[in-house]
Protein backbone atom coordinates (compact mmCIF):
# COMPACT_ATOMS: atom_id res chain seq x y z
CA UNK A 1 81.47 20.86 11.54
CA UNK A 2 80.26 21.90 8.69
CA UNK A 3 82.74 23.52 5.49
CA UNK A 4 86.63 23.67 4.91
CA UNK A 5 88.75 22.89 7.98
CA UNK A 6 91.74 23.75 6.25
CA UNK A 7 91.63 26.81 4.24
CA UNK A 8 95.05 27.16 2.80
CA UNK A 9 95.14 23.65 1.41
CA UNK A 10 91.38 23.84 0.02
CA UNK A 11 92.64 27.14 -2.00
CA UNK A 12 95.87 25.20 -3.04
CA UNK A 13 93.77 21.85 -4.55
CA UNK A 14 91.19 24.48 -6.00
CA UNK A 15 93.83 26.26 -7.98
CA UNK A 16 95.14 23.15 -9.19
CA UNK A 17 91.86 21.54 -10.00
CA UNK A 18 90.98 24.55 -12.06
CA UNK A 19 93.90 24.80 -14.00
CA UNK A 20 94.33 21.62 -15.11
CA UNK A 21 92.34 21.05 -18.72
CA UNK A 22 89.32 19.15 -18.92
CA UNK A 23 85.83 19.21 -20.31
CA UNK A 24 85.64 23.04 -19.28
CA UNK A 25 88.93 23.54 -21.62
CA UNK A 26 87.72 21.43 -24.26
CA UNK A 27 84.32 23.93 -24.60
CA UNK A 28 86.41 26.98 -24.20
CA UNK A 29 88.42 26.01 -27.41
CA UNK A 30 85.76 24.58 -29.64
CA UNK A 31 83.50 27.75 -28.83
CA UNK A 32 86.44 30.18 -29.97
CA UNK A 33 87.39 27.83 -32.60
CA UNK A 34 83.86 27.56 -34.58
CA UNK A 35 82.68 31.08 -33.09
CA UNK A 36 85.69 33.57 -32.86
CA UNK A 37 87.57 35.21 -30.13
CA UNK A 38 84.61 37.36 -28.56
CA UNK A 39 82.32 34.20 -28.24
CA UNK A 40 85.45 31.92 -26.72
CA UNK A 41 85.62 34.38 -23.74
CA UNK A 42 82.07 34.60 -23.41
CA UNK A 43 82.21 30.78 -22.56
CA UNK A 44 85.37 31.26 -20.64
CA UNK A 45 83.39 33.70 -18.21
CA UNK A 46 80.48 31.30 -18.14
CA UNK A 47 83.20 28.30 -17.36
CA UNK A 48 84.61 30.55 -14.97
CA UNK A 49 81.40 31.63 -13.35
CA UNK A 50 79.94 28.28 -12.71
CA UNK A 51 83.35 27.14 -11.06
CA UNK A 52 82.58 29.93 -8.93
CA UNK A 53 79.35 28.70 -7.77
CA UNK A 54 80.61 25.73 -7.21
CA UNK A 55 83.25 26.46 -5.05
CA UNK A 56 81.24 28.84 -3.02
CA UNK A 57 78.93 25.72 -2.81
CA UNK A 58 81.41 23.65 -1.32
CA UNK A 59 83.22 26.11 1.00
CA UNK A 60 79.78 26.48 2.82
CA UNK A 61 79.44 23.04 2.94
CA UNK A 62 76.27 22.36 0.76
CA UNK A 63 77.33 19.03 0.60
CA UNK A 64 77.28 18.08 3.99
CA UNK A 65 73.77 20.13 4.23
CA UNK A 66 72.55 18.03 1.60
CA UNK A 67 73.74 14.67 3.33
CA UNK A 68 72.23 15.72 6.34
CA UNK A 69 68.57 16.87 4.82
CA UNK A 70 67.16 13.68 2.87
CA UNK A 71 64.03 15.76 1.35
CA UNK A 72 66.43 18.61 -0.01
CA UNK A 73 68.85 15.89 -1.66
CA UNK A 74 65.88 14.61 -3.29
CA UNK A 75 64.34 18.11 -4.29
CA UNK A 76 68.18 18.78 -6.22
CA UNK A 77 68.41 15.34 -7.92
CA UNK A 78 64.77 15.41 -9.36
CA UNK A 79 65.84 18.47 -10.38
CA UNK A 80 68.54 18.14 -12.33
CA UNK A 81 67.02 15.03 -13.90
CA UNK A 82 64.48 17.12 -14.94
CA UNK A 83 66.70 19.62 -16.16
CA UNK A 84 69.09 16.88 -18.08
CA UNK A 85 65.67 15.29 -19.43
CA UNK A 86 64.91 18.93 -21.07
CA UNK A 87 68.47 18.79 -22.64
CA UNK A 88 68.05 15.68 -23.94
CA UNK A 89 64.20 16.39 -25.27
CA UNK A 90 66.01 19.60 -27.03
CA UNK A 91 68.79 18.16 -28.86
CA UNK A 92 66.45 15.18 -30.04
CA UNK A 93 64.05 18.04 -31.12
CA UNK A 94 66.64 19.88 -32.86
CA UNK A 95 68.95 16.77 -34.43
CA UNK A 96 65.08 15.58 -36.06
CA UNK A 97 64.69 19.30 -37.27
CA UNK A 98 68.39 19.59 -38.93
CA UNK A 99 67.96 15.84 -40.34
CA UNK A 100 64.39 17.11 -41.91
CA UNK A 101 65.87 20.36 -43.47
CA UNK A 102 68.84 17.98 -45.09
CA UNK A 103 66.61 15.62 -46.98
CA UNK A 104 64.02 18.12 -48.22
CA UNK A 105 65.61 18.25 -51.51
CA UNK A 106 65.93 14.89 -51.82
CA UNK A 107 66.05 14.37 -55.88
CA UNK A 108 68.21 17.10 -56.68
CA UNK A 109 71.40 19.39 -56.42
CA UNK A 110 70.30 23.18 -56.68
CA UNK A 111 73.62 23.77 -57.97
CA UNK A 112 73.26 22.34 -61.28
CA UNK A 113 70.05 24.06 -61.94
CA UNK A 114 71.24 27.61 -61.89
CA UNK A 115 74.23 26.90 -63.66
CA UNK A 116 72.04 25.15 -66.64
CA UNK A 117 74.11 21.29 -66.28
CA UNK A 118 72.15 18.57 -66.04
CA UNK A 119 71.27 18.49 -62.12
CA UNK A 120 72.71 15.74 -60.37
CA UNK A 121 70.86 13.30 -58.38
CA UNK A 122 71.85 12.53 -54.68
CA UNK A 123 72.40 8.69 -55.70
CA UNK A 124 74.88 9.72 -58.45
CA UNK A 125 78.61 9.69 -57.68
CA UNK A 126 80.43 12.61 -56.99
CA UNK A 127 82.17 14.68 -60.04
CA UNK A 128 86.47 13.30 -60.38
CA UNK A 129 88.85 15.95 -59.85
CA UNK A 130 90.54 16.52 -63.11
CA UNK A 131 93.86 14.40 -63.24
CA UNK A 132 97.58 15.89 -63.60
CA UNK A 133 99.53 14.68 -66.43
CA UNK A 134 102.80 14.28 -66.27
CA UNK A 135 103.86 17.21 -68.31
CA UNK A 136 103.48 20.01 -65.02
CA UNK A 137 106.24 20.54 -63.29
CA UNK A 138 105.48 20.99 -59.58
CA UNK A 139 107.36 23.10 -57.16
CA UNK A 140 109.85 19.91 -56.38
């Protein structure tokens, strides 16, 4: 037999399962956090969408399809190790692009150019922040 036997307690775990916070949670948040509001539902409808999928997948027993039917199993795992090789190609591709863009300017700080200072190399220590004498009284 193929699918849920027992609907009631599938729906129950499924609830639960969802609910609790994970990696889905952790993306929701940092999304809305770095991106605002708008985007942090965006990726709370894509979270939620996917879950959907999923669950549809396992109601119908996919799983038990794809236990059954060796050439099928085989046709989804090469696939998504294709598709988690094209992730990985990407975010090499883009971490060698952001590292190329940061040492471009290599010898110097624009910021001391415009201002007419003395530009500061990248080797050079970073400017102190000015020290507090004694003689301010703070809000203690």
């Amino acid at each position: 037999m193929l699918g849920v036997t027992d609907l009631p307690t599938y729906l129950v775990g499924l609830v639960l399962i969802v609910l609790l916070p994970g990696p889905n949670s952790l993306y929701v948040l940092s999304v809305a956090a770095r991106r605002g509001i708008r985007a942090g539902y965006t990726a709370a409808a894509g979270v939620w969408c996917g879950d959907t999928v999923l669950m549809v997948l396992s109601a119908a027993g996919v799983a038990s399809l794809l236990q059954a039917n060796e050439l099928l199993f085989g046709i989804v795992k090469y696939a998504g190790a294709g598709y988690l090789t094209w992730l990985a190609i990407a975010m090499l591709r883009t971490a060698r692009s952001l590292w190329r863009s940061r040492h471009e300017g290599e010898g110097t700080v624009a910021s001391g150019e415009a201002s007419g200072a003395p530009a500061r190399r990248r080797t050079d220590p970073p400017p102190r922040p000015p020290r507090w004498s004694g003689r301010t009284a703070g809000p203690w």
